[in-house]
N, C-alpha and C. Protein backbone atom coordinates (compact mmCIF):
# COMPACT_ATOMS: atom_id res chain seq x y z
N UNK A 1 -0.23 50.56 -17.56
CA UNK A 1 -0.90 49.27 -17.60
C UNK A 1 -1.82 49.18 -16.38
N UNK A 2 -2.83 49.10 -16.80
CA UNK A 2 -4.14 48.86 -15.78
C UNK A 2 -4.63 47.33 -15.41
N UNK A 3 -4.70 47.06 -14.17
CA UNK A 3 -5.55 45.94 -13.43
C UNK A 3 -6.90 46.35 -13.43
N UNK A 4 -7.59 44.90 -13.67
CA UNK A 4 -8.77 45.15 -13.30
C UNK A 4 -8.83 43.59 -12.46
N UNK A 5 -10.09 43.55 -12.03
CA UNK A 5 -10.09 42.12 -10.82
C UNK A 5 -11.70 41.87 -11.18
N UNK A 6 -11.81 40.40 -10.85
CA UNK A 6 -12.64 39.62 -10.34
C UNK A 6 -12.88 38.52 -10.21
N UNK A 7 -14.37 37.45 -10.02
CA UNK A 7 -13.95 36.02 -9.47
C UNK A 7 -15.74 35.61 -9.80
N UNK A 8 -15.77 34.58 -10.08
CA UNK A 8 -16.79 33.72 -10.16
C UNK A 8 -17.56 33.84 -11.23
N UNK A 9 -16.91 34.06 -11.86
CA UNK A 9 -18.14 34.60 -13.01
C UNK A 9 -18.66 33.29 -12.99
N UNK A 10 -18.38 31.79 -12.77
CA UNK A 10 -18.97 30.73 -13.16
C UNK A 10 -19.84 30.43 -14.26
N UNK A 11 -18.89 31.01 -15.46
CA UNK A 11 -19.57 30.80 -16.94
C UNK A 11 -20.17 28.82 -17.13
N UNK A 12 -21.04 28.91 -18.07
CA UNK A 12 -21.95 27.44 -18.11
C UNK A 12 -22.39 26.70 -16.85
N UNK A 13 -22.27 27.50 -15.60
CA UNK A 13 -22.59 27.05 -14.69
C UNK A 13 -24.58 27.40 -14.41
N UNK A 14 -25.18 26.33 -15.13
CA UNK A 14 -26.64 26.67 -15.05
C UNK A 14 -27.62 26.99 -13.36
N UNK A 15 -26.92 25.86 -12.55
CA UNK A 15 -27.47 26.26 -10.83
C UNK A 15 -26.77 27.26 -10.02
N UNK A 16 -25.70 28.31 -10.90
CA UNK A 16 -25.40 29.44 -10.13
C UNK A 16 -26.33 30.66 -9.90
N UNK A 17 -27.07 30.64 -11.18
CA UNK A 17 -28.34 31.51 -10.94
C UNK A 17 -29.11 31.64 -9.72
N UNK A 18 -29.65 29.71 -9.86
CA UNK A 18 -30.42 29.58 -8.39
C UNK A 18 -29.53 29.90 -7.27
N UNK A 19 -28.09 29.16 -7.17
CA UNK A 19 -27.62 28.91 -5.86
C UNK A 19 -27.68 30.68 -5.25
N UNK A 20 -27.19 31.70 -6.10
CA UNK A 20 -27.01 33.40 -5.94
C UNK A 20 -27.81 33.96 -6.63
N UNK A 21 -29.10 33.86 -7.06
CA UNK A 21 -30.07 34.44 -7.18
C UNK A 21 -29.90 35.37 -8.22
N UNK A 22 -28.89 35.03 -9.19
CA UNK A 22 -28.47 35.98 -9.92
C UNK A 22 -29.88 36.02 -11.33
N UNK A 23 -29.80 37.40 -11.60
CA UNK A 23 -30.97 37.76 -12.65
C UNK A 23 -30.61 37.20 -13.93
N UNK A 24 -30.70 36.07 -14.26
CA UNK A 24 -30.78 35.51 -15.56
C UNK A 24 -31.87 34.21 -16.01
N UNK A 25 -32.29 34.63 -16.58
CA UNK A 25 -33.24 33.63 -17.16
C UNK A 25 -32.88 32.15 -17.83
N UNK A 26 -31.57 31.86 -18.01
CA UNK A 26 -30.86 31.29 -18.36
C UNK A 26 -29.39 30.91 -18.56
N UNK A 27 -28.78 30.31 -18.44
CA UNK A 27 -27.10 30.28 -18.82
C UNK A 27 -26.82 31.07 -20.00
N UNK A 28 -27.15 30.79 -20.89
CA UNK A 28 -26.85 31.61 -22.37
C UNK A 28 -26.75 33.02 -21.94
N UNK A 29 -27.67 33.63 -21.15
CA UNK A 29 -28.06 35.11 -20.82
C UNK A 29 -27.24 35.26 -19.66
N UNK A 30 -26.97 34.48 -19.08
CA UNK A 30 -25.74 34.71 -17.89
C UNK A 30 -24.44 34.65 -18.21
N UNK A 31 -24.42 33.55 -19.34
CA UNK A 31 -22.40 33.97 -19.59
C UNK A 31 -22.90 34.93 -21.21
N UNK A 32 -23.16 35.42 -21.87
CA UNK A 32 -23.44 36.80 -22.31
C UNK A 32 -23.29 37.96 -21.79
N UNK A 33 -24.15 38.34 -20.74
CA UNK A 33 -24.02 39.16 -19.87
C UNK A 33 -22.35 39.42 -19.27
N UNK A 34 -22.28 38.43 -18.92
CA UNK A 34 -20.93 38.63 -17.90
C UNK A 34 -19.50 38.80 -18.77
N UNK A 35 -19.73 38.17 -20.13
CA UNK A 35 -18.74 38.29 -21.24
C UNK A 35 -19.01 39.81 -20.85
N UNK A 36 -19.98 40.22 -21.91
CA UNK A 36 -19.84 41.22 -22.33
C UNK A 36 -19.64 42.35 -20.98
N UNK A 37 -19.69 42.46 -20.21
CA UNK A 37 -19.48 43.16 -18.73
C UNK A 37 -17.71 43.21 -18.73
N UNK A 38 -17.27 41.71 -18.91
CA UNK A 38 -15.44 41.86 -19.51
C UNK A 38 -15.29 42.44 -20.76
N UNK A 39 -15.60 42.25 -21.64
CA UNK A 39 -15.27 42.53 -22.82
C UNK A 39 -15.28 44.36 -22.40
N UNK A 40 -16.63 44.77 -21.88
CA UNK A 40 -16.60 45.83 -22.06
C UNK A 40 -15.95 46.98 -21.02
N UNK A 41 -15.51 46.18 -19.94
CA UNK A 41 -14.76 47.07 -19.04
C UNK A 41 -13.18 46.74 -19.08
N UNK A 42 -12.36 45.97 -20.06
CA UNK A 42 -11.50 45.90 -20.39
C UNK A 42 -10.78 46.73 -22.05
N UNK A 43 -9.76 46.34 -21.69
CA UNK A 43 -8.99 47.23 -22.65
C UNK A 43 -7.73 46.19 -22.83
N UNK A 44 -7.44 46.12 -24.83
CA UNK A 44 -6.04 45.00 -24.65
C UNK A 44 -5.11 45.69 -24.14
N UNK A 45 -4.76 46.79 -23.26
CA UNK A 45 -3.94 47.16 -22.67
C UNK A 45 -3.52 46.96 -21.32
N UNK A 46 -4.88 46.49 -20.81
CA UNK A 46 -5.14 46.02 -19.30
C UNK A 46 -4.94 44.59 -19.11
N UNK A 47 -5.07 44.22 -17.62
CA UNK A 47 -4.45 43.16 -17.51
C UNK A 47 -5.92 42.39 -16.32
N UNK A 48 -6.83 41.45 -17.03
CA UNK A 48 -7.45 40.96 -15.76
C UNK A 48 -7.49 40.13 -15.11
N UNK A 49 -7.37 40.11 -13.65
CA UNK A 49 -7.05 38.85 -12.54
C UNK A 49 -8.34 38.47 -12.29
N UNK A 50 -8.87 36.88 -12.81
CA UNK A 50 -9.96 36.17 -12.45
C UNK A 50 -9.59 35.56 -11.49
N UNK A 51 -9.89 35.96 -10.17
CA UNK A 51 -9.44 34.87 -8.84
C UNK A 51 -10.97 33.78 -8.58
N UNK A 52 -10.37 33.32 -9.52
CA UNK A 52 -11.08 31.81 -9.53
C UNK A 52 -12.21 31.42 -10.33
N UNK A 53 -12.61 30.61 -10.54
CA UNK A 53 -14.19 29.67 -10.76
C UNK A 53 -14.21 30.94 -11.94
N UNK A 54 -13.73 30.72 -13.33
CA UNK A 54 -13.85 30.69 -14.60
C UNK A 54 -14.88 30.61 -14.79
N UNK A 55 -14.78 29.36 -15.34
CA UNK A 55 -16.03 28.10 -15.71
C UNK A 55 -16.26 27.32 -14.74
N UNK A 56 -17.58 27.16 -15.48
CA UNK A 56 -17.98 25.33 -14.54
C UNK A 56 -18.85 24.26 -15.62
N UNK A 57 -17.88 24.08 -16.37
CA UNK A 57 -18.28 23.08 -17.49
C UNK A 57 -17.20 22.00 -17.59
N UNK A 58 -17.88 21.11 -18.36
CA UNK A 58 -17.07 19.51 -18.55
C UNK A 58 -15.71 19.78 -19.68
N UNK A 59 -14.75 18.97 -19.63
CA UNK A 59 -13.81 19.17 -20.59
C UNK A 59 -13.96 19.27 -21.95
N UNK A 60 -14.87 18.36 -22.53
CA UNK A 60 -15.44 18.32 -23.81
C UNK A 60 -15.94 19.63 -24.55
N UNK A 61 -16.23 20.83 -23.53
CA UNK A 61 -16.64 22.21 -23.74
C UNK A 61 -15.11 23.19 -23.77
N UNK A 62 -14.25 22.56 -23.64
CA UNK A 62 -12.97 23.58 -23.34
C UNK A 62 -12.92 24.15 -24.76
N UNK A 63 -12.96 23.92 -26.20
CA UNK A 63 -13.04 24.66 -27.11
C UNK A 63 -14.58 26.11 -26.94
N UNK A 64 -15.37 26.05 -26.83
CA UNK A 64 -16.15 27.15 -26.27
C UNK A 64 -16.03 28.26 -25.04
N UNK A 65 -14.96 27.39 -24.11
CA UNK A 65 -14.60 28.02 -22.76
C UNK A 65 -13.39 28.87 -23.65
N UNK A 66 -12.33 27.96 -24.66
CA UNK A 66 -11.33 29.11 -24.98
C UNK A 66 -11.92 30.35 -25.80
N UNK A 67 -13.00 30.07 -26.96
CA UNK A 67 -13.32 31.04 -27.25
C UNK A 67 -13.94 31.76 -26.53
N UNK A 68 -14.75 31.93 -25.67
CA UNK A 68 -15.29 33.08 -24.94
C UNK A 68 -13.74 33.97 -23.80
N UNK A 69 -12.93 33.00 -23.17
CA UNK A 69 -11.56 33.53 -22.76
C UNK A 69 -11.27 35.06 -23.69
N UNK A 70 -11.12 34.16 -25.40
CA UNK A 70 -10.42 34.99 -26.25
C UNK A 70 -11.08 36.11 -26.51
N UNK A 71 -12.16 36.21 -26.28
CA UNK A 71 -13.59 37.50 -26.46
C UNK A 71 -13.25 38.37 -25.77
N UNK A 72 -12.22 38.44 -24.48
CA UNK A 72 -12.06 39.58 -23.52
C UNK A 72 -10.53 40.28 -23.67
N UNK A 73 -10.92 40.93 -24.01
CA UNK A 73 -9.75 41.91 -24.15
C UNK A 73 -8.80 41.70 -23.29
N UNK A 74 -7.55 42.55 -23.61
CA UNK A 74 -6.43 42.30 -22.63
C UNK A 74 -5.72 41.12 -22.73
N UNK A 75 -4.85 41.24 -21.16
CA UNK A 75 -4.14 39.61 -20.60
C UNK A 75 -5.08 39.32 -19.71
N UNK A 76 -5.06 38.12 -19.66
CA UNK A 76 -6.10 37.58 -18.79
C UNK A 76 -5.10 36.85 -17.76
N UNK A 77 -5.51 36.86 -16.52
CA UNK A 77 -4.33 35.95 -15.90
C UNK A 77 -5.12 35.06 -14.68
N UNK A 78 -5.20 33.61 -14.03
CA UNK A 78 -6.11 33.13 -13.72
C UNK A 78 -5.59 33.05 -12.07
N UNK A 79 -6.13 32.98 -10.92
CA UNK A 79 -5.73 32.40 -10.04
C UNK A 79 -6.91 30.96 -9.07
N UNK A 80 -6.33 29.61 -9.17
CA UNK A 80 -7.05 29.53 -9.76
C UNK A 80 -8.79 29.01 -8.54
N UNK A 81 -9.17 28.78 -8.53
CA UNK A 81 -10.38 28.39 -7.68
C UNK A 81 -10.97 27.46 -7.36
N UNK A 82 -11.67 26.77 -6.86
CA UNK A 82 -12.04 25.77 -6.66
C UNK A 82 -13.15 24.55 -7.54
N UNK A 83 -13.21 25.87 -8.62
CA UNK A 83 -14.67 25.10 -10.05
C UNK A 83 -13.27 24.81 -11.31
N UNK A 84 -11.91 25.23 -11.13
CA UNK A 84 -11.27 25.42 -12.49
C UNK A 84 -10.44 23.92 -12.22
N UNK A 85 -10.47 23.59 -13.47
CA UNK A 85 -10.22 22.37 -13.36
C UNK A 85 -9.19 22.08 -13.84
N UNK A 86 -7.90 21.28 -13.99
CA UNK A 86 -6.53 21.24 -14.77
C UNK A 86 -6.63 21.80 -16.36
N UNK A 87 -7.38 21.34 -16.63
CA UNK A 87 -7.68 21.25 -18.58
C UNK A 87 -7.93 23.13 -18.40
N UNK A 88 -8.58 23.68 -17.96
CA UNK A 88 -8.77 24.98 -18.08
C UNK A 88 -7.75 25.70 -17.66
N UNK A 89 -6.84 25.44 -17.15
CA UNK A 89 -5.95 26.42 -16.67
C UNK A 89 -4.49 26.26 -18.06
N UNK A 90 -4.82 24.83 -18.58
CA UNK A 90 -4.07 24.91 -19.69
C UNK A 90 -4.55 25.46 -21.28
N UNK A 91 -5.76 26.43 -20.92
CA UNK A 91 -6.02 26.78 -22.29
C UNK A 91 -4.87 28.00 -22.10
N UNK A 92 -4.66 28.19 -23.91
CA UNK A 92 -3.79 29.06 -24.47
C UNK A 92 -3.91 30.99 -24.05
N UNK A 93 -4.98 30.99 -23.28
CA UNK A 93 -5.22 32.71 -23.38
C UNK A 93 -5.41 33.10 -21.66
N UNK A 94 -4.48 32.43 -21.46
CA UNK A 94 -4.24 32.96 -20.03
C UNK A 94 -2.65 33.65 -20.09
N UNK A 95 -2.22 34.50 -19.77
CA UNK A 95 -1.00 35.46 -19.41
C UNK A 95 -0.36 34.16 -17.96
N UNK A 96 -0.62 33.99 -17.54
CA UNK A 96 -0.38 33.50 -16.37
C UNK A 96 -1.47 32.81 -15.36
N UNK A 97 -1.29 31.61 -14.67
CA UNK A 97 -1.82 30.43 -13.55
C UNK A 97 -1.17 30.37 -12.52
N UNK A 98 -1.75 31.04 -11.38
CA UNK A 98 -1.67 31.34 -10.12
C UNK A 98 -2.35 30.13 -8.74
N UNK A 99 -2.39 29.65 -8.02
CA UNK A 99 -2.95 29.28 -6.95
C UNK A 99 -3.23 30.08 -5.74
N UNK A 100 -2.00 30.89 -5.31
CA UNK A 100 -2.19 32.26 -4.68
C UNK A 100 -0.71 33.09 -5.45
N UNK A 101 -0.72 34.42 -5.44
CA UNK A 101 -0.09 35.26 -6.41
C UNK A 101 -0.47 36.31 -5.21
N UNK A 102 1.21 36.91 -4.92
CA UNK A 102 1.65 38.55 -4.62
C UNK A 102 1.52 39.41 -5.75
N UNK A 103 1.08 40.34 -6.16
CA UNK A 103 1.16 41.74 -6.87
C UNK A 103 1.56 43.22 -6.42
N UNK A 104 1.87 43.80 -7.23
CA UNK A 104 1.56 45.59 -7.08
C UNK A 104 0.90 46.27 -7.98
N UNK A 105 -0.07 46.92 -7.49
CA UNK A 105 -0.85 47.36 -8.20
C UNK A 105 -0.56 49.44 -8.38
N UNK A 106 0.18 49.73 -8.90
CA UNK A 106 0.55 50.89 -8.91
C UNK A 106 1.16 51.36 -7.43
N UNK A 107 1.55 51.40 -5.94
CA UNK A 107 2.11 50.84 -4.86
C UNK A 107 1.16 50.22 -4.05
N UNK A 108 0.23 49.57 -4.25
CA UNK A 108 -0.21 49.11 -3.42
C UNK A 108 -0.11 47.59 -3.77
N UNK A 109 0.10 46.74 -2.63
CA UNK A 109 0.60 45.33 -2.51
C UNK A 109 -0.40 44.76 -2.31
N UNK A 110 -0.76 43.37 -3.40
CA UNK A 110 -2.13 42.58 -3.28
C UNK A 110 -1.39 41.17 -3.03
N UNK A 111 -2.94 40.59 -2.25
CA UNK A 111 -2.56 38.83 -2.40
C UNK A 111 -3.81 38.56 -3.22
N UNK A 112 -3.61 38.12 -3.90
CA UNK A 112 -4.82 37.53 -4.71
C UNK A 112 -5.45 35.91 -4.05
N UNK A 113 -6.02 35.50 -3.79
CA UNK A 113 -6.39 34.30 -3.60
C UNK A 113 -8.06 34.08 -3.84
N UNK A 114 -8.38 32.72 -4.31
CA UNK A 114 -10.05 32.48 -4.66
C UNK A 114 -10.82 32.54 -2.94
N UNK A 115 -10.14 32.19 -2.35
CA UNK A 115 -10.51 31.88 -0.96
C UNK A 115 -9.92 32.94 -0.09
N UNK A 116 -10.54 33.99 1.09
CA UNK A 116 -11.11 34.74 1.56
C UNK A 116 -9.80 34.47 3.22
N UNK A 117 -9.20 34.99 3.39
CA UNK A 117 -7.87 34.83 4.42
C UNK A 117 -7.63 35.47 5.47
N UNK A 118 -7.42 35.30 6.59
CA UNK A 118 -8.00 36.35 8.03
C UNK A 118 -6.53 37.00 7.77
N UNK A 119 -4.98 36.10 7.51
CA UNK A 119 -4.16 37.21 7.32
C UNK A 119 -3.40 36.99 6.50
N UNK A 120 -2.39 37.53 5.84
CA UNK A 120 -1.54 37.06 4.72
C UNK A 120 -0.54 37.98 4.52
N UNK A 121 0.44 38.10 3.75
CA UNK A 121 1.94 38.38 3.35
C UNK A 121 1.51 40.11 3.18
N UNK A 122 1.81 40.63 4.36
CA UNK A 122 1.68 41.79 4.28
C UNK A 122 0.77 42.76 4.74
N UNK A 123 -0.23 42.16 5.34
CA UNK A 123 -1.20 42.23 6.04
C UNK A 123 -1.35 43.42 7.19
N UNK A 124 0.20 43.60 8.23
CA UNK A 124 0.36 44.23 8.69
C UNK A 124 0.68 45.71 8.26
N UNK A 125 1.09 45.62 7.09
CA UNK A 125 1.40 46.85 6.29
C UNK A 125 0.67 47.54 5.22
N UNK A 126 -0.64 47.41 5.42
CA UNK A 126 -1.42 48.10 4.40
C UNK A 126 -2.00 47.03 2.88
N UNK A 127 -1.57 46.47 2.74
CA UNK A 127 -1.39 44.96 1.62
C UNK A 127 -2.77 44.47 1.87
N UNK A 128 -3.71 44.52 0.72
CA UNK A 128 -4.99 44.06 0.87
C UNK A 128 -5.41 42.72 0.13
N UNK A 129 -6.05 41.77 0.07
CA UNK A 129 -5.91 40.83 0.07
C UNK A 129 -7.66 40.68 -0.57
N UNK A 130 -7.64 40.33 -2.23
CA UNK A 130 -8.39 39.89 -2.91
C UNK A 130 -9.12 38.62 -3.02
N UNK A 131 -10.03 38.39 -2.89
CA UNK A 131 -10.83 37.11 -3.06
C UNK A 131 -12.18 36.63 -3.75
N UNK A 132 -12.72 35.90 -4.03
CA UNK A 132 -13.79 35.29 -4.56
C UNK A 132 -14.31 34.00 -3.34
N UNK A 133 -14.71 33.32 -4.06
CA UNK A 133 -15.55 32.19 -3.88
C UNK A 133 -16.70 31.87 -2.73
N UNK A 134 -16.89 32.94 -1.99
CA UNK A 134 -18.32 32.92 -0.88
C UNK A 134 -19.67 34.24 -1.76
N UNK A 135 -19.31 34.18 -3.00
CA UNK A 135 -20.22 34.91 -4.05
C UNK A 135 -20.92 36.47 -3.18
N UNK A 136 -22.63 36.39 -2.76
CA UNK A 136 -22.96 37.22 -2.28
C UNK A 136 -22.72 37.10 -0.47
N UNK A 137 -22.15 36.37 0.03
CA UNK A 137 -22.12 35.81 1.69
C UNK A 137 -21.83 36.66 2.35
N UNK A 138 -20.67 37.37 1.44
CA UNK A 138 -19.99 38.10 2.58
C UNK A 138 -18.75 39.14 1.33
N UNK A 139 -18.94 40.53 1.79
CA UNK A 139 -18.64 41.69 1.12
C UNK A 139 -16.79 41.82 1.21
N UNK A 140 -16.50 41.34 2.31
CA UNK A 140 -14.86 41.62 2.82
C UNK A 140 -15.25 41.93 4.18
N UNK A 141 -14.10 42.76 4.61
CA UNK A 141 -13.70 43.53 5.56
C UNK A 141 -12.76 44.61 5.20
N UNK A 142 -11.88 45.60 6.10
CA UNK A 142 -11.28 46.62 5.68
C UNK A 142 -10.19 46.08 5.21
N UNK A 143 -9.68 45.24 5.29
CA UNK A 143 -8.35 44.52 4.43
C UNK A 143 -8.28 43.52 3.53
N UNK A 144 -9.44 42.92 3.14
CA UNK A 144 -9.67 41.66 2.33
C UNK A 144 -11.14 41.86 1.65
N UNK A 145 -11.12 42.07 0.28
CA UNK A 145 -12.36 42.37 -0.46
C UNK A 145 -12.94 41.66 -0.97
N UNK A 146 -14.00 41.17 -1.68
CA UNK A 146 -14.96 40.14 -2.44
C UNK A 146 -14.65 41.13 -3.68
N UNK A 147 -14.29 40.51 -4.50
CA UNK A 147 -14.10 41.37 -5.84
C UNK A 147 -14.97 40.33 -6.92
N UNK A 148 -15.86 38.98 -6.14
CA UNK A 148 -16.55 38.35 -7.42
C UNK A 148 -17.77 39.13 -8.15
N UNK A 149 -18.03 38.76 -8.93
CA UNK A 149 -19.18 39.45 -9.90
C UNK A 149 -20.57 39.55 -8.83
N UNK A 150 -20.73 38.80 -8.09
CA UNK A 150 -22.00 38.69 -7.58
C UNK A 150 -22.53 39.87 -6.70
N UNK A 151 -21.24 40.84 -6.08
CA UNK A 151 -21.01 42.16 -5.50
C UNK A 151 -20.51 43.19 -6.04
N UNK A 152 -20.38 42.61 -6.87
CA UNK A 152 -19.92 43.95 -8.20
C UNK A 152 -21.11 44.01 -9.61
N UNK A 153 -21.72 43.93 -9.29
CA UNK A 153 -22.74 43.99 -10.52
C UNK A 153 -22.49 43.36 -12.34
N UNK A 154 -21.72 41.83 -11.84
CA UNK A 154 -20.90 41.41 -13.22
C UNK A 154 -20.09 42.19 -13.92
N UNK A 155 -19.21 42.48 -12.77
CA UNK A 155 -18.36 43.65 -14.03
C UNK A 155 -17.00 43.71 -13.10
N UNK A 156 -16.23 43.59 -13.73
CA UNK A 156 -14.89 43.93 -12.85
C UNK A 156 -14.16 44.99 -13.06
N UNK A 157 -13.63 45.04 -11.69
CA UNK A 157 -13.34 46.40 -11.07
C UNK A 157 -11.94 46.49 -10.79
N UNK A 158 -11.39 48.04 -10.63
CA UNK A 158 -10.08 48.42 -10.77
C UNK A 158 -10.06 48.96 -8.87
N UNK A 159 -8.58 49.17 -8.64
CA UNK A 159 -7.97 49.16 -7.09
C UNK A 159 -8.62 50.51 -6.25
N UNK A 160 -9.10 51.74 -7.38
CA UNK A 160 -9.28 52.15 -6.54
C UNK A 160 -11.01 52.61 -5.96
N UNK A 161 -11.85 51.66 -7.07
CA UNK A 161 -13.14 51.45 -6.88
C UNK A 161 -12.88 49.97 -5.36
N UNK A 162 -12.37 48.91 -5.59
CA UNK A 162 -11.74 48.20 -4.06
C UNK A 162 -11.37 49.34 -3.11
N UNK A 163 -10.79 49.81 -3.10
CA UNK A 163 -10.42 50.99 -1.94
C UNK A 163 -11.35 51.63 -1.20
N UNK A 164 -11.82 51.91 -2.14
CA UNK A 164 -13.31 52.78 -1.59
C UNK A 164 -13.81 52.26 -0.75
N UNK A 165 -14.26 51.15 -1.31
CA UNK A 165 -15.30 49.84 -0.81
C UNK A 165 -14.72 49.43 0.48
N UNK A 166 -13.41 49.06 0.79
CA UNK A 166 -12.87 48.47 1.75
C UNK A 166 -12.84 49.50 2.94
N UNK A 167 -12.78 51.01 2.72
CA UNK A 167 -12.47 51.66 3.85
C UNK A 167 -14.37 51.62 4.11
N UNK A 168 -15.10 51.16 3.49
CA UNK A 168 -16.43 51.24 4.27
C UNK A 168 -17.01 50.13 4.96
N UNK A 169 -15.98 49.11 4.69
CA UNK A 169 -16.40 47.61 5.63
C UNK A 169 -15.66 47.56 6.79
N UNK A 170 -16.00 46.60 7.48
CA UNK A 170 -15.24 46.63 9.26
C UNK A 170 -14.70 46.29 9.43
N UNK A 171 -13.64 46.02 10.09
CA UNK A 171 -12.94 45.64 10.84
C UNK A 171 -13.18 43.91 10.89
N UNK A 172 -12.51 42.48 10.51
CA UNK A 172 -12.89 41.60 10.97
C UNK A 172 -12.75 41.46 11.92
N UNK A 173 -13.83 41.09 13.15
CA UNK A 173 -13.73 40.89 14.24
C UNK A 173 -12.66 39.57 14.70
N UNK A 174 -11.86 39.04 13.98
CA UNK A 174 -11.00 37.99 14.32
C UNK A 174 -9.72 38.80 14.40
N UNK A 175 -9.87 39.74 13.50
CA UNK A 175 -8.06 40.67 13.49
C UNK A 175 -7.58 40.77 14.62
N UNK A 176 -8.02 41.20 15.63
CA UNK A 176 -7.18 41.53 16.29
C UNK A 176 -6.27 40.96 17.59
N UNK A 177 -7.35 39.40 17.08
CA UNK A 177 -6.74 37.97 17.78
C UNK A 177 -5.76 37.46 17.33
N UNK A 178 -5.52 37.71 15.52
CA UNK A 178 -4.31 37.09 14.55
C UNK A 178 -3.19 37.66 14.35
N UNK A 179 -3.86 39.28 14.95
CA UNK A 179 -2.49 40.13 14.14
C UNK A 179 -2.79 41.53 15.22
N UNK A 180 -2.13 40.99 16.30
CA UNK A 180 -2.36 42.17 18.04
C UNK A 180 -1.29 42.90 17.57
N UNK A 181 -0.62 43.36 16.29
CA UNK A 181 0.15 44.38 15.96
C UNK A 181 -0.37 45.50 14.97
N UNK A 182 -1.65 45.17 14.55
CA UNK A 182 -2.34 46.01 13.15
C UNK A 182 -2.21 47.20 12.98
N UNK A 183 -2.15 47.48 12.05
CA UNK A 183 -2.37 49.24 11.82
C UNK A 183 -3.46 49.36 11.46
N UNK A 184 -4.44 48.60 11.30
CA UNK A 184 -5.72 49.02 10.75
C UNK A 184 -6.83 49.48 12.38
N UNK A 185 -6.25 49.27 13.16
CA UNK A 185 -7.23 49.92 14.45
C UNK A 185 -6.44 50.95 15.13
């Protein structure tokens, strides 16, 4: 069983384009795109963690928000973010609703959270720590990754494409004020 990760897709969200400069000419062409980017890098065998900001539409749209959910293969499992709103976290095609969520990802130990964490449950021990919601701002560091669409080219990604990525970012310069025990220096 395979993980895959990501965060913001901010489907029906029409000023995400502008706010992140993202290449779409429109909403329609932006949650298209990004469906099909899930649809097509998933498998119903896999399991994907949206850490956060789903959607960003009104309740009255939650029948369109479930069908596009149901369009992506797999379990879908939500954690949830700061655009998802009660009514969305109770549609039917979520595996599971998270706020922050521990994992293992084949041995490696994740925190999932929408929001971006100088340290967390495990931190000292190799345990890397997933996030969304600062879109293109900011990439990670060597222990905490941006896994939203806006740095991943709308497409979500598996632990050891994150891995990669993380041993090429730095060091947060706050680490070693929070956690003067690290193994990461």
């Amino acid at each position: 069983m395979a993980n895959l990760y990501t965060a913001d897709l901010h489907i029906g969200h029409a000023r995400i384009i502008e706010f992140c400069k993202r290449p779409f000419a429109s909403t329609k062409e932006m949650d298209s795109a990004v469906l099909r980017a899930m649809q097509e890098g998933m498998t119903p065998g896999e399991d994907l963690w949206i850490i956060g900001d789903f959607a960003f539409v009104r309740s009255d749209e939650a029948g369109r928000v479930e069908t596009m959910l149901a369009s992506i293969p797999g379990r879908k499992h939500l954690v949830r973010g700061n655009h998802d709103k009660p009514w969305m976290a109770k549609l039917p095609g979520w595996a599971s609703v998270h706020d922050l969520v521990e994992i293992r990802d084949g041995g490696s130990r994740l925190t999932l959270c929408h929001y971006p964490m100088i340290t967390f449950p495990g931190a000292l021990h190799g345990a890397l720590q997933l996030f969304g919601h600062v879109h293109e701002n900011w990439r990670g560091s060597r222990n905490a990754v941006n896994v939203g669409v806006d740095v991943w080219n709308f497409r979500p990604v598996g632990l050891a494409e994150i891995k990669h990525r993380a041993a090429t970012l730095p060091i947060n310069p706050l680490w070693s004020a929070v956690e003067p025990r690290s193994e990461l220096e």
